[in-house]
Protein backbone atom coordinates (compact mmCIF):
# COMPACT_ATOMS: atom_id res chain seq x y z
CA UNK A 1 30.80 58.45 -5.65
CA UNK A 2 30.28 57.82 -9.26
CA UNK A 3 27.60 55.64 -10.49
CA UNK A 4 30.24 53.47 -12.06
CA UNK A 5 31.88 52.94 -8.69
CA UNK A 6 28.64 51.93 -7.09
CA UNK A 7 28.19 48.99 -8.86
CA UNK A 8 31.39 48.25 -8.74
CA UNK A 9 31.21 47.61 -4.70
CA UNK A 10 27.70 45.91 -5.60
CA UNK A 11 29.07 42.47 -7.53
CA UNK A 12 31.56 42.26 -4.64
CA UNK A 13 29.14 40.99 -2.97
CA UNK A 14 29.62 37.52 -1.72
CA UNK A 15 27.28 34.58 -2.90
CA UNK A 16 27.26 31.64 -0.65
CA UNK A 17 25.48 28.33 -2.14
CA UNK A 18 23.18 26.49 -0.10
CA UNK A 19 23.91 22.60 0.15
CA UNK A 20 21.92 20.30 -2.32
CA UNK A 21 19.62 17.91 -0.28
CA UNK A 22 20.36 14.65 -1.17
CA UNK A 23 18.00 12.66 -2.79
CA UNK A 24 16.26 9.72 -1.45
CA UNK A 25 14.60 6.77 -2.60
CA UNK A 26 12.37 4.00 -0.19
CA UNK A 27 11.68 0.40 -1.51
CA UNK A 28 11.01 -3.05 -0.25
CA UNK A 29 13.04 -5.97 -0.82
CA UNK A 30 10.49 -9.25 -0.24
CA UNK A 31 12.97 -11.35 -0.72
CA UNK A 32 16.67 -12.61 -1.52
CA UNK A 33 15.74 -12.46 -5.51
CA UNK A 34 14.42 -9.32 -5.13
CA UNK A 35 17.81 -7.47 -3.88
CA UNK A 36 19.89 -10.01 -6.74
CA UNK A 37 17.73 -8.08 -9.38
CA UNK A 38 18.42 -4.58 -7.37
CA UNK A 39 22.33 -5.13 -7.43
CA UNK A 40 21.86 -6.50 -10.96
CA UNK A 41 20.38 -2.93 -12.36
CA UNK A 42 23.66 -1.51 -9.99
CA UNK A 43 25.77 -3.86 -12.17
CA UNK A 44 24.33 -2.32 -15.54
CA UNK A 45 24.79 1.59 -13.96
CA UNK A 46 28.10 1.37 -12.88
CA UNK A 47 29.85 -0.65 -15.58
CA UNK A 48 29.92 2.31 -18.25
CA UNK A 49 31.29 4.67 -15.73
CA UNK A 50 33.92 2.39 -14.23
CA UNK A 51 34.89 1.38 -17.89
CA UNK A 52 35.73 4.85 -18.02
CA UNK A 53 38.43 4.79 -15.25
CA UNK A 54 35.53 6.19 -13.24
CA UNK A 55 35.47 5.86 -9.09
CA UNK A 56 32.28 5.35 -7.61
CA UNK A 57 31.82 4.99 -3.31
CA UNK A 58 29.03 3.43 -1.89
CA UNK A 59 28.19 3.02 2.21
CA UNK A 60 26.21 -0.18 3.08
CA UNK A 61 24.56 0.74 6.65
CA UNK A 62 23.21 -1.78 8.41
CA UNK A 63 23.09 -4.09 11.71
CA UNK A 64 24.71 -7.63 11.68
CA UNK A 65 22.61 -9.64 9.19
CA UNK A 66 21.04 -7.09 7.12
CA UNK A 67 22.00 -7.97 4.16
CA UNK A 68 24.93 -5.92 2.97
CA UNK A 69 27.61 -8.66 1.89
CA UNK A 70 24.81 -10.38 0.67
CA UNK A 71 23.87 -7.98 -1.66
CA UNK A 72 27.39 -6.88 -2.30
CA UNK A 73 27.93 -10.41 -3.63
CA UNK A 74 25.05 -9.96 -6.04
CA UNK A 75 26.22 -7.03 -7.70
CA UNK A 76 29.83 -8.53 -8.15
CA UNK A 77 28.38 -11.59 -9.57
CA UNK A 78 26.38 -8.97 -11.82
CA UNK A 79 29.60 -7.33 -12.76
CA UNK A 80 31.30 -11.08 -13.64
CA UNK A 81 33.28 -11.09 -10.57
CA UNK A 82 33.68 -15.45 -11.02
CA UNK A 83 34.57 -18.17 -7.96
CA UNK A 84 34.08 -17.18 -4.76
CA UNK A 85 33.32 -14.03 -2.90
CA UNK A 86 34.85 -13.70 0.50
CA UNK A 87 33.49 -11.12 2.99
CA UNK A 88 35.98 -8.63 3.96
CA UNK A 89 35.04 -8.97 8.13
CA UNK A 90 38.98 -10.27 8.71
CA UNK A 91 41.16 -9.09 5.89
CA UNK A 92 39.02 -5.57 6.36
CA UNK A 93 39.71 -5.25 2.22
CA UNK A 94 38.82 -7.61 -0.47
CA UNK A 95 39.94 -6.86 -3.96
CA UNK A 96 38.44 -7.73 -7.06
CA UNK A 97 38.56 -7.32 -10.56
CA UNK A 98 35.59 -7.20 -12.68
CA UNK A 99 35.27 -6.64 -16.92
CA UNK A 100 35.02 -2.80 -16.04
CA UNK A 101 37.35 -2.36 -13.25
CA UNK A 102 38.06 -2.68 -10.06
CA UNK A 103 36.04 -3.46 -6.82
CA UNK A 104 37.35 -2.66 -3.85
CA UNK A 105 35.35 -4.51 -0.71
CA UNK A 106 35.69 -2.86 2.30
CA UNK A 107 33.88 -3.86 6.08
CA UNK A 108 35.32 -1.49 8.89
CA UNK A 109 33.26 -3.41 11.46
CA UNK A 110 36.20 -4.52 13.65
CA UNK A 111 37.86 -1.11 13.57
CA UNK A 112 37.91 0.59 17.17
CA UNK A 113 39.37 4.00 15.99
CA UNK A 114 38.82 6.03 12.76
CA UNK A 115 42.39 6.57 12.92
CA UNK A 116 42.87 3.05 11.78
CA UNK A 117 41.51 3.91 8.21
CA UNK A 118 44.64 6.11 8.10
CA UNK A 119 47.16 3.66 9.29
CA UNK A 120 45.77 0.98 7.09
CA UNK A 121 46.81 3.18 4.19
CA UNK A 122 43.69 2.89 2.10
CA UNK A 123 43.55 7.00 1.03
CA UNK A 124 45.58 5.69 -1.96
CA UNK A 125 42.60 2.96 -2.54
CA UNK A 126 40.01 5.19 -2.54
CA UNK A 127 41.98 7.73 -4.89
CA UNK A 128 42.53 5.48 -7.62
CA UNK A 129 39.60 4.38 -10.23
CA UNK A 130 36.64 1.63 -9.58
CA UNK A 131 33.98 0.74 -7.00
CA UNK A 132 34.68 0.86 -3.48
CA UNK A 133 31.96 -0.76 -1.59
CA UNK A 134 32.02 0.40 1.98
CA UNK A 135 30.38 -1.68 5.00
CA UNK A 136 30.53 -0.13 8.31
CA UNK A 137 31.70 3.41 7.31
CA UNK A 138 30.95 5.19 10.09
CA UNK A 139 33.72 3.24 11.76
CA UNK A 140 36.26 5.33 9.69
CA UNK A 141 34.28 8.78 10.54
CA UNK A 142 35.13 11.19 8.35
CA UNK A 143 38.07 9.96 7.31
CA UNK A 144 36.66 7.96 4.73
CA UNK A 145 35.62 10.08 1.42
CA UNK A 146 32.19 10.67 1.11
CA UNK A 147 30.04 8.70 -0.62
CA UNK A 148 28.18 9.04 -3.92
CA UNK A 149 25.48 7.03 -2.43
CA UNK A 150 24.36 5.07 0.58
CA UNK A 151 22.66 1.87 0.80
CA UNK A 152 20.77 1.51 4.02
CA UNK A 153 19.04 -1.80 4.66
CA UNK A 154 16.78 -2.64 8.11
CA UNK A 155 15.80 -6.27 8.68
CA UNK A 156 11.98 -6.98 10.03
CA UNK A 157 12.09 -5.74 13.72
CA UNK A 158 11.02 -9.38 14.89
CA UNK A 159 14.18 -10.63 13.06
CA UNK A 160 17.76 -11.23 15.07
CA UNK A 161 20.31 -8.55 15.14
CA UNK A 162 22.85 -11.74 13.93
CA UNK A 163 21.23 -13.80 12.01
CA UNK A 164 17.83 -12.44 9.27
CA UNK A 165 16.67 -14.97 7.47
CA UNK A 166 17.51 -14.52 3.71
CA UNK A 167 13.92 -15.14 3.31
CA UNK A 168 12.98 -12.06 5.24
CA UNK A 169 11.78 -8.69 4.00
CA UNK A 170 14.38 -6.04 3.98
CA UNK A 171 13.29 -2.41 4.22
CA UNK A 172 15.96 -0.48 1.77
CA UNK A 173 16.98 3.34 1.65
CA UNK A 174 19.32 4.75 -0.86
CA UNK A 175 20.76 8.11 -0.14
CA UNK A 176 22.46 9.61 -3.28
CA UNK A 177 24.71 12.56 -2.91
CA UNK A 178 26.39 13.22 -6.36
CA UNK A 179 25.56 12.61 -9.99
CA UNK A 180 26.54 8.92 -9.98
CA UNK A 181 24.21 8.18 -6.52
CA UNK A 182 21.79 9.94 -8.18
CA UNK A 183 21.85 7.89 -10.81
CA UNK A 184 22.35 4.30 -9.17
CA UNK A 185 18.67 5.84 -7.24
CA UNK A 186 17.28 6.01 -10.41
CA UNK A 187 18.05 2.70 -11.37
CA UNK A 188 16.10 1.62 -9.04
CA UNK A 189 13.23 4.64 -9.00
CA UNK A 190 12.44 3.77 -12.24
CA UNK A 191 11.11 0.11 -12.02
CA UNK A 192 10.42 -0.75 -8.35
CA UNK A 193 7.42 1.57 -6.71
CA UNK A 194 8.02 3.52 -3.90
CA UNK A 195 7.16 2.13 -0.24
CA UNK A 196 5.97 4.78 2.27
């Protein structure tokens, strides 16, 4: 065998990529105002990208009460969604338009079977351009695309499961998982210090 012909069976060599970790980033929310001015640095992120027919997903994890419609109502208020903001709990989607596109409002909470997702024909929803916001995903499984970042909020443990008071700390987690998570974190990493 040639020298030539030994390199050539060297760069077949296969190359497999190790997964990216996603990145993470811890805060504290002390208060109702303090998640309105969260969702309202969200509001300033995404609004360039979805201007740009862009399509951003984002998981809201969380028991009854945490806080997710309430802070998905702050950043469509942020975005100039006007009058008001229904939670998606019956009609399972809520649609709205903002000056940079649209928001779709999920909440998968009543589903009993990821097949459901399917049937309910929202694939062609979460093809087309603008923000889905996602409560309950893991009802869907994985169904539902993946997300470009995840918003997990915990209530204080003394707190009920169905009712935290608004006034109530909220321990907050976002996991981001593309380019766009990564830089909804940062909105966040850069002006709010990290809680341990």
């Amino acid at each position: 065998m040639t020298c030539k012909g030994r390199l050539s069976l060297m760069m077949h060599v296969n190359i497999v990529a190790s997964q990216a970790q996603p990145a993470v980033f811890d805060t504290v929310w002390q208060d109702e105002r303090a998640c309105a001015q969260a969702a309202a640095r969200w509001a300033q992120t995404l609004q360039p990208h979805l201007s740009q027919q862009g399509s951003v997903v984002v998981h809201l994890h969380g028991t009854l009460g945490a806080g997710k419609t309430t802070f998905t109502r702050h950043l469509l208020r942020a975005m100039g969604v006007q009058g008001r903001i229904k939670s998606p709990s019956y009609a399972v989607v809520e649609p709205h338009e903002t000056p940079s596109g649209s928001v779709q409002h999920f909440d998968f909470y009543r589903f009993n079977d990821p097949s459901e997702w399917e049937d309910a024909g929202f694939r062609d929803l979460f093809a087309a351009p603008g923000l889905k916001l996602v409560e309950w995903p893991q009802k869907a499984g994985e169904l539902l695309p993946a997300a470009d970042a995840e918003l997990h909020l915990t209530p204080p443990a003394a707190a009920s499961e169905s009712a935290a008071p608004d006034g109530e700390p909220r321990d907050v987690r976002v996991v981001a998982h593309t380019a766009m998570g990564q830089a909804l974190l940062a909105a966040w990493q850069t002006t709010e210090p990290a809680h341990g």
